[in-house]
N, C-alpha and C. Protein backbone atom coordinates (compact mmCIF):
# COMPACT_ATOMS: atom_id res chain seq x y z
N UNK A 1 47.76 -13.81 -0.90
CA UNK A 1 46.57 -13.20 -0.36
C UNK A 1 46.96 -12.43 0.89
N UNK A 2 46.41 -11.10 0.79
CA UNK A 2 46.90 -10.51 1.90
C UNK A 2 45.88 -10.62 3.14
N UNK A 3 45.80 -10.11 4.31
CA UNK A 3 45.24 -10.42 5.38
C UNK A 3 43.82 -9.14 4.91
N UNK A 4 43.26 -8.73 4.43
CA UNK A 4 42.08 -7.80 4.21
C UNK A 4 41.21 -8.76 2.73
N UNK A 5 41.74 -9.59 1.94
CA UNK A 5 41.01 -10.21 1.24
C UNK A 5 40.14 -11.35 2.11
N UNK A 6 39.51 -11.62 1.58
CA UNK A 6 38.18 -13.19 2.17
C UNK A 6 37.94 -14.08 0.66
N UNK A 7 38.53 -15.03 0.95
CA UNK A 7 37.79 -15.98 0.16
C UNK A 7 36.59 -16.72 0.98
N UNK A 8 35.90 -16.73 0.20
CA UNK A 8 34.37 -17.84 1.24
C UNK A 8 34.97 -19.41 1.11
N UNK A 9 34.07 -19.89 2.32
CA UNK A 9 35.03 -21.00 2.23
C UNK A 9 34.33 -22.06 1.21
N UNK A 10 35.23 -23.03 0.75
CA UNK A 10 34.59 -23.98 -0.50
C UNK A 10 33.30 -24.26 -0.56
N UNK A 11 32.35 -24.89 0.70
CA UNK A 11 31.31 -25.39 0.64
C UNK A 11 30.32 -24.32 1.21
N UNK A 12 30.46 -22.70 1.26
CA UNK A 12 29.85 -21.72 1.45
C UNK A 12 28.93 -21.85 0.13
N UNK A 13 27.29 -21.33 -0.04
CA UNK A 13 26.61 -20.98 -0.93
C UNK A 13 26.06 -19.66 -0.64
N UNK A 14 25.87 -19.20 -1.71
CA UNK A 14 26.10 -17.83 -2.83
C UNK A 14 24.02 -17.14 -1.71
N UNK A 15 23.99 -15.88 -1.12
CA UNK A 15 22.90 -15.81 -0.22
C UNK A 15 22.97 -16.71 0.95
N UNK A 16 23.82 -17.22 1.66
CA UNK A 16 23.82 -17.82 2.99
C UNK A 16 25.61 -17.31 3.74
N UNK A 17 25.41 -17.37 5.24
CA UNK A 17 25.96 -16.97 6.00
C UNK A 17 27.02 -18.22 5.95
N UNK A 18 28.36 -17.52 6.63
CA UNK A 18 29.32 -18.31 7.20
C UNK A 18 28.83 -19.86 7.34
N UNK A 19 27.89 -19.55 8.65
CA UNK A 19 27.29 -20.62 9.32
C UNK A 19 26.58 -21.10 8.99
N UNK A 20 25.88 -20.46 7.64
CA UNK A 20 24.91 -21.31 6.89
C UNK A 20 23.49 -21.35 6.93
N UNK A 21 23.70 -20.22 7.39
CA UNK A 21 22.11 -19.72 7.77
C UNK A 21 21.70 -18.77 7.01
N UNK A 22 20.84 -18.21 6.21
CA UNK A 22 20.19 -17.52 5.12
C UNK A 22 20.70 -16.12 5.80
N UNK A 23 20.96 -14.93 5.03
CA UNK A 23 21.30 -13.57 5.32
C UNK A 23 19.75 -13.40 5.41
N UNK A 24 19.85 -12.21 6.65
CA UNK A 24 18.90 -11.71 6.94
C UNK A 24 18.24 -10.39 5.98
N UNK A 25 17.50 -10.53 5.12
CA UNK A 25 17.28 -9.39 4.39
C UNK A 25 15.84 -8.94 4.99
N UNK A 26 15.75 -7.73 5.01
CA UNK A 26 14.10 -6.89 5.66
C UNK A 26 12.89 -7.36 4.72
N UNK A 27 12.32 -7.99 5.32
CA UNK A 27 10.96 -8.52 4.74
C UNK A 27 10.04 -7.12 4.20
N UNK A 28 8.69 -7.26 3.68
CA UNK A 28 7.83 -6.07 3.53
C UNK A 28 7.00 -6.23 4.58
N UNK A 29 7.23 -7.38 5.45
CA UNK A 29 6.48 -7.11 7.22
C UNK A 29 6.91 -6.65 8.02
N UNK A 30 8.07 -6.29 8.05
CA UNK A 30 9.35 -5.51 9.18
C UNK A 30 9.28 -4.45 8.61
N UNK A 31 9.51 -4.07 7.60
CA UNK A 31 9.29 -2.65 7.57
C UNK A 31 8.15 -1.84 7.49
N UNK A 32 8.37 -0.50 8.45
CA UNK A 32 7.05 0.07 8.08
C UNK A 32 6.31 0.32 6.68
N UNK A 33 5.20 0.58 6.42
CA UNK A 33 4.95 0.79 5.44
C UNK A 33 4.69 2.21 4.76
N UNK A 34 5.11 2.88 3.91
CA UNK A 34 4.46 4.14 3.58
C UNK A 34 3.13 4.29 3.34
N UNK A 35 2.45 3.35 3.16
CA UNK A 35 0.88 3.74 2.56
C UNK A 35 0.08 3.28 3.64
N UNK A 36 0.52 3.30 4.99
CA UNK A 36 -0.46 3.11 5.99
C UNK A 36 -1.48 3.94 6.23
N UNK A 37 -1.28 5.13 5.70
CA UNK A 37 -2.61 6.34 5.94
C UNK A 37 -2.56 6.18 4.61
N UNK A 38 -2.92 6.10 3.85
CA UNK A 38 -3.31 6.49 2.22
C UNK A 38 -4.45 5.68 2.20
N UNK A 39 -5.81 6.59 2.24
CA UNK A 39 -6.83 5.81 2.02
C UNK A 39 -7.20 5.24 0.46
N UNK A 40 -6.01 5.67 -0.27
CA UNK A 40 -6.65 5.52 -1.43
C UNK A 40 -5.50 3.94 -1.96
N UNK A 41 -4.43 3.80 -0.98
CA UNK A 41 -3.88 2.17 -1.00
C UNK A 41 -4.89 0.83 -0.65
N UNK A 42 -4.90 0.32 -2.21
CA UNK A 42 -5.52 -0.99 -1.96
C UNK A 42 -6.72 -1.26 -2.54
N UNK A 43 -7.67 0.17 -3.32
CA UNK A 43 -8.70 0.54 -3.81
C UNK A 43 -8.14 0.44 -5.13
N UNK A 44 -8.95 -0.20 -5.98
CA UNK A 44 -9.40 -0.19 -7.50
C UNK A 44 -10.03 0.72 -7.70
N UNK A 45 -9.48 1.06 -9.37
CA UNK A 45 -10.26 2.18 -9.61
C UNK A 45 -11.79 2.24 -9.93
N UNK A 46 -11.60 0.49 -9.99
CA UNK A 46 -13.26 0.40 -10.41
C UNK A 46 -14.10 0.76 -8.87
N UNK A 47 -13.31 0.26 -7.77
CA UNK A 47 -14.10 0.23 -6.48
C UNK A 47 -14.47 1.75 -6.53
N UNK A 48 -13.21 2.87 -6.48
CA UNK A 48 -13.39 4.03 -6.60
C UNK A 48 -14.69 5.12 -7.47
N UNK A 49 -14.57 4.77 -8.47
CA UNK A 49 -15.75 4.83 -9.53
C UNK A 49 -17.26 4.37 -9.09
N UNK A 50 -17.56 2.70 -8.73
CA UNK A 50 -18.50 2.47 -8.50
C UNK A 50 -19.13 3.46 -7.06
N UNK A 51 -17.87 3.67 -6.50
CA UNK A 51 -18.00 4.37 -5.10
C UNK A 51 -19.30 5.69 -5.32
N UNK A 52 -18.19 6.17 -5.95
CA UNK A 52 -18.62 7.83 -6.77
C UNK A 52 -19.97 7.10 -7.04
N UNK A 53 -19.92 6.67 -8.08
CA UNK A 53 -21.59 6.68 -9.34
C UNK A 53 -22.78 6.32 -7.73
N UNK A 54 -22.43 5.23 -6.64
CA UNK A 54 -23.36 5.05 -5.64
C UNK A 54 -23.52 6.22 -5.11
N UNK A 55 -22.67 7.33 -4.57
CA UNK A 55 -22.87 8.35 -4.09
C UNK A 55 -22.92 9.43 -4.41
N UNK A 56 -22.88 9.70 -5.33
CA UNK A 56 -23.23 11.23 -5.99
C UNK A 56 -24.09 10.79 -7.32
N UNK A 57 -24.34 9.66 -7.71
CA UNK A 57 -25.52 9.23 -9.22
C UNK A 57 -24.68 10.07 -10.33
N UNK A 58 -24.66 8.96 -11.42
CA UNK A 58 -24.30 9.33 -12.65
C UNK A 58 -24.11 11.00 -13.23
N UNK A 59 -25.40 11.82 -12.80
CA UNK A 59 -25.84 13.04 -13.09
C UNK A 59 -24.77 14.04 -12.45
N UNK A 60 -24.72 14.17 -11.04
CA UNK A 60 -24.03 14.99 -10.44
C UNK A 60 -22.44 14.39 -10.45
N UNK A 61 -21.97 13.21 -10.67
CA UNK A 61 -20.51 13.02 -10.92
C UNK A 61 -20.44 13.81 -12.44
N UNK A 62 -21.05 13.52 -13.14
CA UNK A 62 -20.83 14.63 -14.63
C UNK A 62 -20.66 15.76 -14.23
N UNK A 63 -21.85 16.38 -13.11
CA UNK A 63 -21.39 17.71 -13.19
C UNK A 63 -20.07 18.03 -12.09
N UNK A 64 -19.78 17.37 -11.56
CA UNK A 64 -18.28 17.16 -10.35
C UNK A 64 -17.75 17.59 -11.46
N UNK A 65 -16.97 16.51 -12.07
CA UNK A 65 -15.90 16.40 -12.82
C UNK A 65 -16.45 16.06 -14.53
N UNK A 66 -16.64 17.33 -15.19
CA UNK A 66 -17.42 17.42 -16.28
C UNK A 66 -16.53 16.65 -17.94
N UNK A 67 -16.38 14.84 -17.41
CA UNK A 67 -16.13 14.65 -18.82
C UNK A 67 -16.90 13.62 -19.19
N UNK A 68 -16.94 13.46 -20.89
CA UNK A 68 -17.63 12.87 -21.65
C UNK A 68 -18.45 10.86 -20.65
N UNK A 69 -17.28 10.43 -20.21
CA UNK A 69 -17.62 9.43 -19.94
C UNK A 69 -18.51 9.15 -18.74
N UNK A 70 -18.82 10.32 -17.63
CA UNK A 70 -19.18 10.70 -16.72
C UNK A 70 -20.93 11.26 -17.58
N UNK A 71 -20.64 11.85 -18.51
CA UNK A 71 -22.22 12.55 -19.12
C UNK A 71 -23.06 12.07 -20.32
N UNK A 72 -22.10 11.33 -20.99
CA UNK A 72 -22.64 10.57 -21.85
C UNK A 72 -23.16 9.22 -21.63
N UNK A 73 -23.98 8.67 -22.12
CA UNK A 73 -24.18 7.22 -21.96
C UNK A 73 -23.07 6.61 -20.61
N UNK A 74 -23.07 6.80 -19.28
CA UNK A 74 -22.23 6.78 -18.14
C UNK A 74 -22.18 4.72 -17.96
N UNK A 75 -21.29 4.50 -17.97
CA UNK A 75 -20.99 3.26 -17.44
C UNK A 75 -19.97 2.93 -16.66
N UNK A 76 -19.37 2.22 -15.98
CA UNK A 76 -18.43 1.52 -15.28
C UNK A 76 -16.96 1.56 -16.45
N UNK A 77 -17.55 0.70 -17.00
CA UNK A 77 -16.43 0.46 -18.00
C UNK A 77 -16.27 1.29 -19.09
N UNK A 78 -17.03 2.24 -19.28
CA UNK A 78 -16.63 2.95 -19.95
C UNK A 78 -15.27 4.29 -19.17
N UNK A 79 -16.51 4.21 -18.04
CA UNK A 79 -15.23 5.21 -17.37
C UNK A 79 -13.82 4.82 -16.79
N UNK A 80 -13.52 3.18 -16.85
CA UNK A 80 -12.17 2.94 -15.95
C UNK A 80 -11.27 2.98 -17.54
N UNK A 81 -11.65 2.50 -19.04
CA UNK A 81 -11.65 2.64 -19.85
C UNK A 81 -10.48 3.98 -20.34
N UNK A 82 -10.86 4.86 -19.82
CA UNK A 82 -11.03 6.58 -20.38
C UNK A 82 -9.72 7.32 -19.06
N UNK A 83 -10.07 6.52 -17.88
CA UNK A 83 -9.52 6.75 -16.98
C UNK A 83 -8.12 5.77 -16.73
N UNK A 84 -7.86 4.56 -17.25
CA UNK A 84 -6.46 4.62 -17.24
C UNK A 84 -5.65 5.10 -18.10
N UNK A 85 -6.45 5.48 -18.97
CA UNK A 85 -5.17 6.66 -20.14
C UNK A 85 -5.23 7.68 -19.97
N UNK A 86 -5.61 8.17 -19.08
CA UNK A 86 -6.17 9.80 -18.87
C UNK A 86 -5.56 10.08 -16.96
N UNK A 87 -4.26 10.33 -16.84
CA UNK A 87 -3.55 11.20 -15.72
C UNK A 87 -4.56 12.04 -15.17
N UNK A 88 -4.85 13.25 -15.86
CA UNK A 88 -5.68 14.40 -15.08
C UNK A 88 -6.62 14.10 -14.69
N UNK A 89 -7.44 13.09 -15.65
CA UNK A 89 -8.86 12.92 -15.19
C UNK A 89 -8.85 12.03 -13.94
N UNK A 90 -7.95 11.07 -14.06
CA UNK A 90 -7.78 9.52 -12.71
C UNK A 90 -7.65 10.50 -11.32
N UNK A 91 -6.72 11.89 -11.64
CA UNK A 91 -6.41 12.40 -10.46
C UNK A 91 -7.71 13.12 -9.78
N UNK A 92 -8.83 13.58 -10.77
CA UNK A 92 -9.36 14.26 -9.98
C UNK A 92 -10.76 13.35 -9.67
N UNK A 93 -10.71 12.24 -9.91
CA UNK A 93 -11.51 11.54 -9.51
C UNK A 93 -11.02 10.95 -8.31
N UNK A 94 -9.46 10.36 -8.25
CA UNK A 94 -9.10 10.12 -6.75
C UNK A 94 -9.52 11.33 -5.96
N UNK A 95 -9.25 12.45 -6.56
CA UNK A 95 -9.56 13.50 -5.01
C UNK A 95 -11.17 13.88 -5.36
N UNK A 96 -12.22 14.20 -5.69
CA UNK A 96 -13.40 13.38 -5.08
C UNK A 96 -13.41 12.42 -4.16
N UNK A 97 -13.18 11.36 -4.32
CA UNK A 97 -12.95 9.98 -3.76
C UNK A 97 -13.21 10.52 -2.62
N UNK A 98 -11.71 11.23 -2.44
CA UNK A 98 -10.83 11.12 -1.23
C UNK A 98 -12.06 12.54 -0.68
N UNK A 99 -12.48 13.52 -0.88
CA UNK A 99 -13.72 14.39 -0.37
C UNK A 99 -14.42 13.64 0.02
N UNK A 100 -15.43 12.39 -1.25
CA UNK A 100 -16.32 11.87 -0.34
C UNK A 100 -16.14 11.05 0.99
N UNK A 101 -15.23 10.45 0.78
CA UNK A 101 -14.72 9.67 2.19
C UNK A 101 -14.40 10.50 3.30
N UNK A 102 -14.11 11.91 2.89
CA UNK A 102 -14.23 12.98 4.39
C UNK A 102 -15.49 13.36 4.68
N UNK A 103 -16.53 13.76 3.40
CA UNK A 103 -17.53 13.84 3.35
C UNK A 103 -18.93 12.92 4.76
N UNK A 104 -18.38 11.59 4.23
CA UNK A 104 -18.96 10.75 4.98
C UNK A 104 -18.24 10.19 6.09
N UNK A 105 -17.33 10.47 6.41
CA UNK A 105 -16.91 10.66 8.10
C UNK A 105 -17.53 11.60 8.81
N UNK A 106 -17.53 12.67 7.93
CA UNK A 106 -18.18 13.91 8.61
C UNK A 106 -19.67 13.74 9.10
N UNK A 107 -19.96 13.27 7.90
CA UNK A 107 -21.71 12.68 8.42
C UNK A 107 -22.19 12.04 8.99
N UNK A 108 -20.93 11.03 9.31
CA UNK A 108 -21.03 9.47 10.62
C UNK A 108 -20.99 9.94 12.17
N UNK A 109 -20.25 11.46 11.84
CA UNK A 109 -20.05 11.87 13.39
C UNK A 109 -20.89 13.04 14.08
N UNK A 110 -21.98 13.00 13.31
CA UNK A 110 -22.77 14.33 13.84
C UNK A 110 -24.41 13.33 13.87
């Protein structure tokens, strides 16, 4: 063995230090987080949806974002339904969302 190899020593275990103390790995509390401004981290899509249908009524979310599940017979579950297989549609209902929530900041401050 030359002097640049390391064997660990016999009674070393496999994730702990020399000394035997756990390696320090970065928790998800130490590090910052990316989704600290993302108002839309942490929201269900159902929360999102019910959001909408309370604030704009069944009628005018159809005409927002003009699809079937929004104008037809409109339900909850029909629309989270329609909306996790459906990319385009999930997206433009997050950005509504994300309008009305500027929407109603805007209105909290005047």
């Amino acid at each position: 063995m030359n002097a640049t190899e390391h064997t660990p020593a016999p009674d070393s275990v496999p994730g702990e230090s020399a000394a035997g103390a756990p390696n320090s790995q970065p928790t998800a509390t130490t590090a910052p987080t990316k989704q600290a401004r993302n108002p839309l981290h942490g929201v269900t899509l159902e929360a999102v949806v019910v959001a909408l249908a309370d604030y704009f009524g069944w009628d005018e979310l159809g005409r927002q974002i003009p699809i079937r599940c929004f104008q037809i017979d409109p339900s909850v579950g029909s629309s989270l339904k329609f909306l996790r297989k459906t990319p385009w549609a999930r997206e433009k209902v997050e950005s509504l969302y994300l309008f009305m929530l500027r929407d109603q900041k805007r209105n909290a401050q005047e």
